[in-house]
Every structure is written in C-alpha cells, then in structure tokens.
PDB file of N, CA and C in Angstrom:
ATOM      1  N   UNK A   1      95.386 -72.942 -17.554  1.00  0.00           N
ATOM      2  CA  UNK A   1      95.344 -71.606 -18.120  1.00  0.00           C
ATOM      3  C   UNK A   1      93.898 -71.150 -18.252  1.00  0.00           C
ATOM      4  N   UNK A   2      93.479 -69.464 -18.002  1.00  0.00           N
ATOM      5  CA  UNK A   2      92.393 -69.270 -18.601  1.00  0.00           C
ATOM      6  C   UNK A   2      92.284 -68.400 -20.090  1.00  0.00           C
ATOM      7  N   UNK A   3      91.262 -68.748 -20.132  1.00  0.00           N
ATOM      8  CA  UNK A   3      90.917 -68.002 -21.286  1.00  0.00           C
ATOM      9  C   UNK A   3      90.746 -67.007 -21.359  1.00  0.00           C
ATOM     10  N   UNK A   4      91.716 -66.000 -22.509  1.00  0.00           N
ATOM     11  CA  UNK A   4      91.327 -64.465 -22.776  1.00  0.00           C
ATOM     12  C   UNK A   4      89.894 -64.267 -23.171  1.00  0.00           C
ATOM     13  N   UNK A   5      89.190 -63.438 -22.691  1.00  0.00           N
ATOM     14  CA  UNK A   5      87.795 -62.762 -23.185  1.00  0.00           C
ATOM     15  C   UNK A   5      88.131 -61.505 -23.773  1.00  0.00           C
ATOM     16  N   UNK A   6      87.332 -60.877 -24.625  1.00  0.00           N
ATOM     17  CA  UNK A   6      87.134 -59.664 -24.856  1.00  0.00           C
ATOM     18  C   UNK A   6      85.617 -59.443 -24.664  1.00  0.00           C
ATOM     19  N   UNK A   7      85.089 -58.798 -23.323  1.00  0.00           N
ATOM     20  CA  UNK A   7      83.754 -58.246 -23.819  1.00  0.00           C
ATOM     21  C   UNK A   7      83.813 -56.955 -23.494  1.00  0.00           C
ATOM     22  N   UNK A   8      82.417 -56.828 -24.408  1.00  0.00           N
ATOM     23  CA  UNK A   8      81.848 -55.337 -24.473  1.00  0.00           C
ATOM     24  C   UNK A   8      80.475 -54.791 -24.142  1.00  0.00           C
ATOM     25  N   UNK A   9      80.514 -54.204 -23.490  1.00  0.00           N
ATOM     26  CA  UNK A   9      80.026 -53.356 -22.577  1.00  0.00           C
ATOM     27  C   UNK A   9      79.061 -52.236 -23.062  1.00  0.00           C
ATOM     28  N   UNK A  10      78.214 -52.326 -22.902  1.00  0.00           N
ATOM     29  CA  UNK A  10      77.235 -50.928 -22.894  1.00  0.00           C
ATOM     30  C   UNK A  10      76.287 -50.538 -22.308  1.00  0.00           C
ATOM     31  N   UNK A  11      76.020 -49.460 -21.656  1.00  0.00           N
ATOM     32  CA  UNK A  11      75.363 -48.560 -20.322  1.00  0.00           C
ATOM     33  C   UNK A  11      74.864 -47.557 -20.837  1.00  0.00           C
ATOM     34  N   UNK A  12      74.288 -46.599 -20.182  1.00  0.00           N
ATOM     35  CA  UNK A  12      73.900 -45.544 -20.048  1.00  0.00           C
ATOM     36  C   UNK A  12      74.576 -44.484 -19.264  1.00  0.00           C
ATOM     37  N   UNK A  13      74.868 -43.451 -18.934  1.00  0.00           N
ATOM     38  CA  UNK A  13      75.530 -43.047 -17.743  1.00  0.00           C
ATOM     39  C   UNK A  13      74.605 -41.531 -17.441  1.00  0.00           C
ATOM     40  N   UNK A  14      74.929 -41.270 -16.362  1.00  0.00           N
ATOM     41  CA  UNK A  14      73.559 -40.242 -15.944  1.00  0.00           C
ATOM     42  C   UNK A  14      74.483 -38.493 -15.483  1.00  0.00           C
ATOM     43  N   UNK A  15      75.602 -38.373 -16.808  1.00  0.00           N
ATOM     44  CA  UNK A  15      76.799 -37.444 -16.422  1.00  0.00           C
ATOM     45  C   UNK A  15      77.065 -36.945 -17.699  1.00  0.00           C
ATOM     46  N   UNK A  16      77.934 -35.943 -17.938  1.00  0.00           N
ATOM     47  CA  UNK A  16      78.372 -36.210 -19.713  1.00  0.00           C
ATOM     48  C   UNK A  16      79.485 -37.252 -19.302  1.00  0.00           C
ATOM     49  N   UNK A  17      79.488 -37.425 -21.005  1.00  0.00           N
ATOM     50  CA  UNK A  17      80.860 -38.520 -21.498  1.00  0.00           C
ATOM     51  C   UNK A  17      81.862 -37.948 -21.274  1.00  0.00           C
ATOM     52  N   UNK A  18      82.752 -37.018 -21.044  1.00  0.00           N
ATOM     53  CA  UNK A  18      83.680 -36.116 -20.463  1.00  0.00           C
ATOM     54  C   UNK A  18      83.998 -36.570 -18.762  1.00  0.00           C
ATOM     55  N   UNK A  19      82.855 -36.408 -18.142  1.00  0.00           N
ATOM     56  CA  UNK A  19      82.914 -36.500 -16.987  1.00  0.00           C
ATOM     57  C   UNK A  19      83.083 -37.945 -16.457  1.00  0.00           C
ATOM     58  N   UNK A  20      82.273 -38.584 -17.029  1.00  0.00           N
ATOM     59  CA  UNK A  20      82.925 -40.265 -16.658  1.00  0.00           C
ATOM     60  C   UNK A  20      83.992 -40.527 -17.595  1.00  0.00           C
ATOM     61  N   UNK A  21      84.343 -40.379 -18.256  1.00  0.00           N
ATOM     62  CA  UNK A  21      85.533 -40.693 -19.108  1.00  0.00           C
ATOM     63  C   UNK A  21      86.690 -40.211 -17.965  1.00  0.00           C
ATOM     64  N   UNK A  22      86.963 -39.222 -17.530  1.00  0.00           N
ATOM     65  CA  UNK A  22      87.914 -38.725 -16.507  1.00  0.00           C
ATOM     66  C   UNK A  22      88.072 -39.723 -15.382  1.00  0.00           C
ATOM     67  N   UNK A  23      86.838 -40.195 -14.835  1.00  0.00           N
ATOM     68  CA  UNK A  23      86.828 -41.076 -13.920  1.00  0.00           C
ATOM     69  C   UNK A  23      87.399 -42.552 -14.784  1.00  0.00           C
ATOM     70  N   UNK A  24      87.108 -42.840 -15.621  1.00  0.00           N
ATOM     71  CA  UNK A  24      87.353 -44.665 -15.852  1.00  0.00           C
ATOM     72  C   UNK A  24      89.040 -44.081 -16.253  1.00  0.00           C
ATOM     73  N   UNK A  25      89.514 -42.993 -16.879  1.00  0.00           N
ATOM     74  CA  UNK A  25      91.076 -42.793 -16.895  1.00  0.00           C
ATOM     75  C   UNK A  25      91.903 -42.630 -15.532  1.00  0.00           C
ATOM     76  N   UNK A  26      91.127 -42.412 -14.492  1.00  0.00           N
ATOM     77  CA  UNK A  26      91.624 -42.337 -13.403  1.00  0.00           C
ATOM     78  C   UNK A  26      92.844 -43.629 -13.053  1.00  0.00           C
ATOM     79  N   UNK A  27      93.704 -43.086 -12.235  1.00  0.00           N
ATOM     80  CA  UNK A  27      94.485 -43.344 -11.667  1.00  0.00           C
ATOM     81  C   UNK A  27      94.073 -44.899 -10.889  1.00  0.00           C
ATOM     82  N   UNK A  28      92.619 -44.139  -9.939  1.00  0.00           N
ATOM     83  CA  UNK A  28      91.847 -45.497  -9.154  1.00  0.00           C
ATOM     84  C   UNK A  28      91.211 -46.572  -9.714  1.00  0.00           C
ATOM     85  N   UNK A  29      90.814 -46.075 -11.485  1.00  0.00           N
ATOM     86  CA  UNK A  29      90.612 -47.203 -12.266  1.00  0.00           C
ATOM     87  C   UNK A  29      91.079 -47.954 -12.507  1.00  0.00           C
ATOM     88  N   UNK A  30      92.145 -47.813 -12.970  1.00  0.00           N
ATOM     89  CA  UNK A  30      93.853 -48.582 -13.159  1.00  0.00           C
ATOM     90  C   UNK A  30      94.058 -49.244 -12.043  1.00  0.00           C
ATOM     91  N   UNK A  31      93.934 -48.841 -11.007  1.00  0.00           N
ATOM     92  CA  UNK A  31      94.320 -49.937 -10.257  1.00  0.00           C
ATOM     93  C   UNK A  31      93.169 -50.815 -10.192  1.00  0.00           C
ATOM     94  N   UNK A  32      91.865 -50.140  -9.980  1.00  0.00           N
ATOM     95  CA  UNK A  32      90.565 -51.262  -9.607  1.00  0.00           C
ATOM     96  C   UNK A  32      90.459 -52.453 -10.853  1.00  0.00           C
ATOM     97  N   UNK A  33      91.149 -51.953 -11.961  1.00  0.00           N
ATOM     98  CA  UNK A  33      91.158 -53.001 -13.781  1.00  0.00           C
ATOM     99  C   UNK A  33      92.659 -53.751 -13.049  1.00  0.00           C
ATOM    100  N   UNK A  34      93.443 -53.143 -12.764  1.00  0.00           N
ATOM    101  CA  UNK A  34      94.254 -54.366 -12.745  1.00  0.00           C
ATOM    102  C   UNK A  34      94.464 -55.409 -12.231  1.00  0.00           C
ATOM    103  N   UNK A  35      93.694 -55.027 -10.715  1.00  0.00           N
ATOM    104  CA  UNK A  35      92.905 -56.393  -9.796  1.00  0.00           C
ATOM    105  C   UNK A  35      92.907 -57.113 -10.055  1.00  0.00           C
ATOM    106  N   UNK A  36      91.990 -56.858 -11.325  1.00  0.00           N
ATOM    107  CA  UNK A  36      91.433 -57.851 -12.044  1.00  0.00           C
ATOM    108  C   UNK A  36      92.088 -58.812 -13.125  1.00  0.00           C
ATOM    109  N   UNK A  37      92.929 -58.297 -13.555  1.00  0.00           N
ATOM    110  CA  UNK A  37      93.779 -58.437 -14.778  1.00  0.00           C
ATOM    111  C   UNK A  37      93.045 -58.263 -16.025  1.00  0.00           C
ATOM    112  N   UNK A  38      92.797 -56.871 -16.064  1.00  0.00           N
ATOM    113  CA  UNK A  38      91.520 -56.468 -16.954  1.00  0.00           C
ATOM    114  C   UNK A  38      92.498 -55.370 -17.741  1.00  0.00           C
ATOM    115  N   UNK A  39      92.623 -55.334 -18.760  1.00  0.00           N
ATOM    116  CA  UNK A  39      93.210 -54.491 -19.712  1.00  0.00           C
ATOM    117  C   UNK A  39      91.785 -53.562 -20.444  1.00  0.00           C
ATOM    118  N   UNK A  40      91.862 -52.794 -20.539  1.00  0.00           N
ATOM    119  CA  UNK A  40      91.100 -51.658 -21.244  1.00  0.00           C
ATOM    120  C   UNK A  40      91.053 -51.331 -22.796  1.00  0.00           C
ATOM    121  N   UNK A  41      90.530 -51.804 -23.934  1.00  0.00           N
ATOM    122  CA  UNK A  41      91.038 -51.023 -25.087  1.00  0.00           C
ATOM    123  C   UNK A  41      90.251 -50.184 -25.677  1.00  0.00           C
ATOM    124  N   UNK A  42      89.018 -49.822 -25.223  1.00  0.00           N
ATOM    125  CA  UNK A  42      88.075 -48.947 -25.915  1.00  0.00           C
ATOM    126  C   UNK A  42      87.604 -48.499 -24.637  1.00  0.00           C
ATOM    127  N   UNK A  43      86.897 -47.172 -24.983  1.00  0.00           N
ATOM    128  CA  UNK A  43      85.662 -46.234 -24.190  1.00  0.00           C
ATOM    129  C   UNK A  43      85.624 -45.426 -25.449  1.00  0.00           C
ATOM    130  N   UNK A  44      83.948 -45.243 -25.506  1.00  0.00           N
ATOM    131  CA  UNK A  44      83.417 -44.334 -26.249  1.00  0.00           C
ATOM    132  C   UNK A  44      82.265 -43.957 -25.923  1.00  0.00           C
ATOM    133  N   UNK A  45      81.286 -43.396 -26.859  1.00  0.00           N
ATOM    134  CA  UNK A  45      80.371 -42.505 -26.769  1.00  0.00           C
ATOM    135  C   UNK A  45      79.344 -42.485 -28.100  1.00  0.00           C
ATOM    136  N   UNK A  46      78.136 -43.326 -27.771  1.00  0.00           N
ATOM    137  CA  UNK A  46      77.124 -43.149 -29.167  1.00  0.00           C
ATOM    138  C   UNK A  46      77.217 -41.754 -29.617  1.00  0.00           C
ATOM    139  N   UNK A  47      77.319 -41.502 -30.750  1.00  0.00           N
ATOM    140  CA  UNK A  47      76.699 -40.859 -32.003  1.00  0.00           C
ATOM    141  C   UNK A  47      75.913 -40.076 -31.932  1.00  0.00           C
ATOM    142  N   UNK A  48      74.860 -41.332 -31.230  1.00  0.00           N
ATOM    143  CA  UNK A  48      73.232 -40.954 -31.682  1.00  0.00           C
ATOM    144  C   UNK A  48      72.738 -41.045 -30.025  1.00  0.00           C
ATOM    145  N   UNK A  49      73.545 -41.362 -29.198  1.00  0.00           N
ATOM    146  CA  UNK A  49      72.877 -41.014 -27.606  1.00  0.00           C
ATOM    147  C   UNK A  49      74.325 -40.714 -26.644  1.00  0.00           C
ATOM    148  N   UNK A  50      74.075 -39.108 -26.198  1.00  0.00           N
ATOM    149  CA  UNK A  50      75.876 -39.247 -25.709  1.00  0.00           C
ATOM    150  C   UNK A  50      75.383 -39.081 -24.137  1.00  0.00           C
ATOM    151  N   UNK A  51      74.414 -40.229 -24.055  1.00  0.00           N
ATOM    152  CA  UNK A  51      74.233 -40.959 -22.470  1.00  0.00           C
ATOM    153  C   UNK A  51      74.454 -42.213 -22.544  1.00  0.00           C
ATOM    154  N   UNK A  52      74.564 -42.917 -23.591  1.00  0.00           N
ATOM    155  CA  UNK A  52      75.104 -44.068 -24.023  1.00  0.00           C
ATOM    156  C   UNK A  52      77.051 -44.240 -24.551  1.00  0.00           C
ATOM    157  N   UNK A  53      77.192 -45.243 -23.475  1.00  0.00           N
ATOM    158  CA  UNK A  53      78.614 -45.511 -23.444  1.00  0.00           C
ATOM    159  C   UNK A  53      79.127 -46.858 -23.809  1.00  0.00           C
ATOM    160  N   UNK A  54      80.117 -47.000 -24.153  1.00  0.00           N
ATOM    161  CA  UNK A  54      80.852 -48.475 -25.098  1.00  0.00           C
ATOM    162  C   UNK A  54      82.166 -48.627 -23.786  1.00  0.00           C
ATOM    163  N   UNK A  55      82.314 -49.751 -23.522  1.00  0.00           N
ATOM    164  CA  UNK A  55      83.622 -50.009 -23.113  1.00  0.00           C
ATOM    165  C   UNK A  55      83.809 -51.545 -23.318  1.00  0.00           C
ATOM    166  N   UNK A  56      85.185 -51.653 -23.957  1.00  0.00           N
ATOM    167  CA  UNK A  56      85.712 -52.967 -24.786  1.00  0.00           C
ATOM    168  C   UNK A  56      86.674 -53.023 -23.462  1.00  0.00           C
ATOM    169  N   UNK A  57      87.068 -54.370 -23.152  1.00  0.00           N
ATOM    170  CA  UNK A  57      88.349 -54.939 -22.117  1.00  0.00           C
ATOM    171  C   UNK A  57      88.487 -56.242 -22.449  1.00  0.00           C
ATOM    172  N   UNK A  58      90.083 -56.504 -22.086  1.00  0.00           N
ATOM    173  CA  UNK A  58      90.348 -57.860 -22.336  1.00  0.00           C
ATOM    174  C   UNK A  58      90.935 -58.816 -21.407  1.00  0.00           C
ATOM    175  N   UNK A  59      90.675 -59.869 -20.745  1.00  0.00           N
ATOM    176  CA  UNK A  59      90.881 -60.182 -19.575  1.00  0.00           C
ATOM    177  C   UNK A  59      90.077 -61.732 -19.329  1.00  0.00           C
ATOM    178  N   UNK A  60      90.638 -62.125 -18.270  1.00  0.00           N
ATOM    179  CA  UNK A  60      90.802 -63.984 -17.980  1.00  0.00           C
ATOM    180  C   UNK A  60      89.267 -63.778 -18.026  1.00  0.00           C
ATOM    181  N   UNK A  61      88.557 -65.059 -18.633  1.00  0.00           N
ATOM    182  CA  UNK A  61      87.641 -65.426 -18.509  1.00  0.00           C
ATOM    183  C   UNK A  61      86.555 -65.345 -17.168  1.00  0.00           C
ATOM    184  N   UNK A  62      85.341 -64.181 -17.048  1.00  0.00           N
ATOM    185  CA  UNK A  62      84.726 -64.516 -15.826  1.00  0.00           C
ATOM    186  C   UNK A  62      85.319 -62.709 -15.275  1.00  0.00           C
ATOM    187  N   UNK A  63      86.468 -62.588 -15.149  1.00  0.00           N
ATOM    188  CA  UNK A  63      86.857 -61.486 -14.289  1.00  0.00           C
ATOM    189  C   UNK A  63      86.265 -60.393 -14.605  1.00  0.00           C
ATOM    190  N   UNK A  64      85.478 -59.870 -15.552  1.00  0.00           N
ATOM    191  CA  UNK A  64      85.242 -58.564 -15.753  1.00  0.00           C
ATOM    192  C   UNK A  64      83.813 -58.776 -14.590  1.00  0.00           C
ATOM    193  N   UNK A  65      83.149 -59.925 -15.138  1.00  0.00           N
ATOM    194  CA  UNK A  65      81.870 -59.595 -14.201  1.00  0.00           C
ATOM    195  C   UNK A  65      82.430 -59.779 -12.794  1.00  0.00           C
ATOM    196  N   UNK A  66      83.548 -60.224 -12.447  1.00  0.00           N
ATOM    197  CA  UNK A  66      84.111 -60.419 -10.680  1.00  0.00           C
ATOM    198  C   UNK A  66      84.273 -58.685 -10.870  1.00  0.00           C
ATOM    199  N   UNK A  67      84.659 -57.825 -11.920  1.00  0.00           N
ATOM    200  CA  UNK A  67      85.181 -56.655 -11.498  1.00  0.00           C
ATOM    201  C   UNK A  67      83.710 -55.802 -10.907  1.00  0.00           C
ATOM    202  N   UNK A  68      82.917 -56.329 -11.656  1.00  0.00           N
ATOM    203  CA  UNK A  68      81.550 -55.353 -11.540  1.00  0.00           C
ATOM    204  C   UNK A  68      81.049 -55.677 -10.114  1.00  0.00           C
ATOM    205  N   UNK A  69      80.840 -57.262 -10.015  1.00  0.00           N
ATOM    206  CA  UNK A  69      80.318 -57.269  -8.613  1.00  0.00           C
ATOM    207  C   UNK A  69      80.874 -56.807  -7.742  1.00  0.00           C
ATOM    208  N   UNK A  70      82.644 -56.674  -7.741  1.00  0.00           N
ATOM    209  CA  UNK A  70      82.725 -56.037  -6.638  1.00  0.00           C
ATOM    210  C   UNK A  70      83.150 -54.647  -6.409  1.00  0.00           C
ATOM    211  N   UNK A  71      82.658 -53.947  -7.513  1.00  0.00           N
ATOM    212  CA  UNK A  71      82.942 -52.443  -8.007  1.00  0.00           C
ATOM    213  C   UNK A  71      81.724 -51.777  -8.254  1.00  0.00           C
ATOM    214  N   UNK A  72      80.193 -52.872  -7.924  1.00  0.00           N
ATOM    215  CA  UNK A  72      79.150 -51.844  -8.729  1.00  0.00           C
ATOM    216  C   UNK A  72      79.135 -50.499  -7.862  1.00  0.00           C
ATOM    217  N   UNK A  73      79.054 -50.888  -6.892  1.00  0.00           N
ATOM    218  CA  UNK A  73      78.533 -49.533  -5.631  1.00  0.00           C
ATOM    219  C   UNK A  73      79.550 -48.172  -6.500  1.00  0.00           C
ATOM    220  N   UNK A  74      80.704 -48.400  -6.687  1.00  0.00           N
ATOM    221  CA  UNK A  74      81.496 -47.404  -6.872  1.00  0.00           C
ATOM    222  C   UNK A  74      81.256 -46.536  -8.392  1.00  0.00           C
ATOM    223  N   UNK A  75      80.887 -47.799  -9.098  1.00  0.00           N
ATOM    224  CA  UNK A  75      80.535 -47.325 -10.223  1.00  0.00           C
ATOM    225  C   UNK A  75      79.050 -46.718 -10.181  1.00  0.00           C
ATOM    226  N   UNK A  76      78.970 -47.309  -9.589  1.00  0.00           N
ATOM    227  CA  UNK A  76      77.059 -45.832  -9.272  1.00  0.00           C
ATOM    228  C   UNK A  76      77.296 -44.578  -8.968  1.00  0.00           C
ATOM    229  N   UNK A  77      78.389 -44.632  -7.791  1.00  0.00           N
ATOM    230  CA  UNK A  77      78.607 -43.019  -7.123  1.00  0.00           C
ATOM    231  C   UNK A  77      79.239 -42.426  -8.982  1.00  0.00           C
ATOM    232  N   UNK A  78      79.541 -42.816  -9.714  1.00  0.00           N
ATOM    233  CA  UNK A  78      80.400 -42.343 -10.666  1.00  0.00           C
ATOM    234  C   UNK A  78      78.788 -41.940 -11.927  1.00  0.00           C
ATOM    235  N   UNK A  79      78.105 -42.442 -11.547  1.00  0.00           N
ATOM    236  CA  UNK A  79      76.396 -42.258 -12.210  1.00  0.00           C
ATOM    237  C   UNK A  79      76.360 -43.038 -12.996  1.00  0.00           C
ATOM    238  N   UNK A  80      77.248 -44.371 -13.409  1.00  0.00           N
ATOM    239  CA  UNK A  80      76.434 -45.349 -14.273  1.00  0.00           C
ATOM    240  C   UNK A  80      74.945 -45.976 -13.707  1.00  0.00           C
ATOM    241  N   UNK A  81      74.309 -46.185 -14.734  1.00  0.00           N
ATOM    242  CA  UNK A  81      72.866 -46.690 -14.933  1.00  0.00           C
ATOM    243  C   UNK A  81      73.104 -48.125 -14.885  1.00  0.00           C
ATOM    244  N   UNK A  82      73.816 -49.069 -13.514  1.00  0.00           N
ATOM    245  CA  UNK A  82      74.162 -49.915 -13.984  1.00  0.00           C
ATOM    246  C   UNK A  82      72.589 -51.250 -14.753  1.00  0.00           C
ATOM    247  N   UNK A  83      71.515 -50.559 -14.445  1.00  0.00           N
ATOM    248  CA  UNK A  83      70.026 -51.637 -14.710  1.00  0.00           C
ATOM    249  C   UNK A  83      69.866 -51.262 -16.382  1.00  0.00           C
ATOM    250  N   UNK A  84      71.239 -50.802 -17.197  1.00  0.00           N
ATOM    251  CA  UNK A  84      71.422 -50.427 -18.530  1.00  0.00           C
ATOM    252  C   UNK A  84      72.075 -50.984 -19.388  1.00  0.00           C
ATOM    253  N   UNK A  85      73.234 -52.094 -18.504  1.00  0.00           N
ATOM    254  CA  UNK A  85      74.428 -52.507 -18.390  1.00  0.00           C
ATOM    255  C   UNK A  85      73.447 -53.764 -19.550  1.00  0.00           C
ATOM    256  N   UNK A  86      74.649 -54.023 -20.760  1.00  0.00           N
ATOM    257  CA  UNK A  86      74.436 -55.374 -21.818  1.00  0.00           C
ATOM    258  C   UNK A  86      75.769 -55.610 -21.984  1.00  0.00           C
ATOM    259  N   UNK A  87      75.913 -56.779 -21.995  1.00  0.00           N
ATOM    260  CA  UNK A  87      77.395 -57.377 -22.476  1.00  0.00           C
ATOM    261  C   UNK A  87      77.077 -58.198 -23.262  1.00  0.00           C
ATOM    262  N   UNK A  88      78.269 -58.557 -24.032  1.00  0.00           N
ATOM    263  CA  UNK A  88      78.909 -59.113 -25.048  1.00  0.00           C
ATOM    264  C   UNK A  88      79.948 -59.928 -24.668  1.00  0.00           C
ATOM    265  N   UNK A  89      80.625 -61.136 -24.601  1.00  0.00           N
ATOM    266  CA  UNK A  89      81.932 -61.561 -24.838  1.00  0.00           C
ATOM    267  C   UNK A  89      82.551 -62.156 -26.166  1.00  0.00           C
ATOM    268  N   UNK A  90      83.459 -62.145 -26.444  1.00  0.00           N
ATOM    269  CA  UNK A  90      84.173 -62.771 -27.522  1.00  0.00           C
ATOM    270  C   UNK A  90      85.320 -63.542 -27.459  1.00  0.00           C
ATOM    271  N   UNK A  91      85.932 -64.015 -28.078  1.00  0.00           N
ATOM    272  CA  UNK A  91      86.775 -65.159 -27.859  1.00  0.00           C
ATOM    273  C   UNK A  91      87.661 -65.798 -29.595  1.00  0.00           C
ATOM    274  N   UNK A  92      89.203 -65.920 -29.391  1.00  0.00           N
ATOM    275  CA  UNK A  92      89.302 -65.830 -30.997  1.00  0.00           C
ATOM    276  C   UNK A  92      89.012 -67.431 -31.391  1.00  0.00           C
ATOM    277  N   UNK A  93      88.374 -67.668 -30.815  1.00  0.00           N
ATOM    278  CA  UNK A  93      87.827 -69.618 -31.138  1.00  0.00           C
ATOM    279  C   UNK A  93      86.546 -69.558 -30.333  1.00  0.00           C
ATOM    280  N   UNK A  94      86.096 -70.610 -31.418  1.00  0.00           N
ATOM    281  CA  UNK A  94      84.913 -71.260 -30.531  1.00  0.00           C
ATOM    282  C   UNK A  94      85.025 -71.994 -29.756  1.00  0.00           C
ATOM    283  N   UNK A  95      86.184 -73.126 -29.505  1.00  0.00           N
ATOM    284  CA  UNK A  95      86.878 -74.225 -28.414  1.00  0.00           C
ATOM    285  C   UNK A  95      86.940 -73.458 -27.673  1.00  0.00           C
ATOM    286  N   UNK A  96      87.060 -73.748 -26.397  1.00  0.00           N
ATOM    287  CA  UNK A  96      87.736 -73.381 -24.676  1.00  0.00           C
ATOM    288  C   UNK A  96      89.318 -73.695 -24.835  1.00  0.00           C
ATOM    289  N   UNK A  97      89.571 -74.963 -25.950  1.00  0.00           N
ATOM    290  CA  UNK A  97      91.027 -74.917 -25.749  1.00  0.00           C
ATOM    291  C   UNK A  97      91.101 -74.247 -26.535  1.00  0.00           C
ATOM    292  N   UNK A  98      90.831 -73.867 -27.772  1.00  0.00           N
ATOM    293  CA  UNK A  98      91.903 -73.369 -28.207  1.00  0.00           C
ATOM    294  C   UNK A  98      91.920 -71.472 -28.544  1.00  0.00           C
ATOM    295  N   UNK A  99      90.938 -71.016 -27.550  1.00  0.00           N
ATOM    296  CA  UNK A  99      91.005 -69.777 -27.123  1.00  0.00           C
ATOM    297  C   UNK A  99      92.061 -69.548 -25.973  1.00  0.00           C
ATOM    298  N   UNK A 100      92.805 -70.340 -25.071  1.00  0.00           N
ATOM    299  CA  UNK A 100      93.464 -70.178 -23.972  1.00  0.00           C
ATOM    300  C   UNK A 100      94.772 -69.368 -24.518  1.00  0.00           C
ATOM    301  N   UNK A 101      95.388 -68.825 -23.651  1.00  0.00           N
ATOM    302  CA  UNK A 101      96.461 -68.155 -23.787  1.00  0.00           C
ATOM    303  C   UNK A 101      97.629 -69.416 -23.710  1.00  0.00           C
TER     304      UNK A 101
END
C-alpha cells in the first residue's frame, strides 16, 4: 500500500485568481488530477497578495510531484510562476506504516 499525502502548495501566478481558478476547475484538470490519483481539497488566494495562490491535494505518496513533472509545461501556458512553487507534505503519522491507507 501507499501512503496518503496531503501537500500544500504555494505559487505565484502571473493572471488574476479568477482566471486560473477557471482553469484548475476545468474539466482537463480533472482528468490531468485523476491520472494521478490526486484529489483536490483547497484552492485559494492570499489576502495580502492576490498573485499568490494555495492549493491543498490528497494523494499516494510521491504523485503530486509525478503530476508536476509531467504537467509543468501546461501549467506555465496557464501563467503559473512555477520558480515560486514551495511545498509542504503532511501525513496523519509520523510512521510510514502507520500513515498507509
């Protein structure tokens, strides 16, 4: 079995938050996240910078960054800043076992 991750995500994007938000709800997102077996539970938008973006997902250990490598190109045409890009992962244990599904 692997292990569920939750990480989180934060960029810059070079668009409003409106405009990429439309794109990551897309239809083609959904499919490009499910590839992966990447579930989605957050997108947002700093406060205090609304060129700064949040996105939370939850998904097998490792796959989100398989999603990026093989999605960055696409996610550029979409104007992420990907040289902005910080992650986070989380996990509801500190063990490997006993975070597994």
């Amino acid at each position: 079995m692997s292990c569920s991750v939750t990480s989180v995500f934060t960029f810059k994007i070079e668009s409003t938050f409106d405009e990429w938000a439309a794109i990551f709800d897309s239809a083609e997102a959904d499919k490009r996240h499910s590839e992966f077996d990447i579930k989605p539970l957050f997108r947002g938008v700093s406060k205090e910078d609304p060129q700064k973006v949040i996105v939370i997902h939850q998904a097998p250990e490792g796959n989100v960054q398989k999603f990026v490598e093989a999605n960055g190109d696409w996610m550029a045409t979409h104007r992420v800043d990907l040289s902005t890009m910080e992650e986070s992962s989380w996990t509801s244990s500190a063990t490997t076992e006993s975070c597994c599904d």
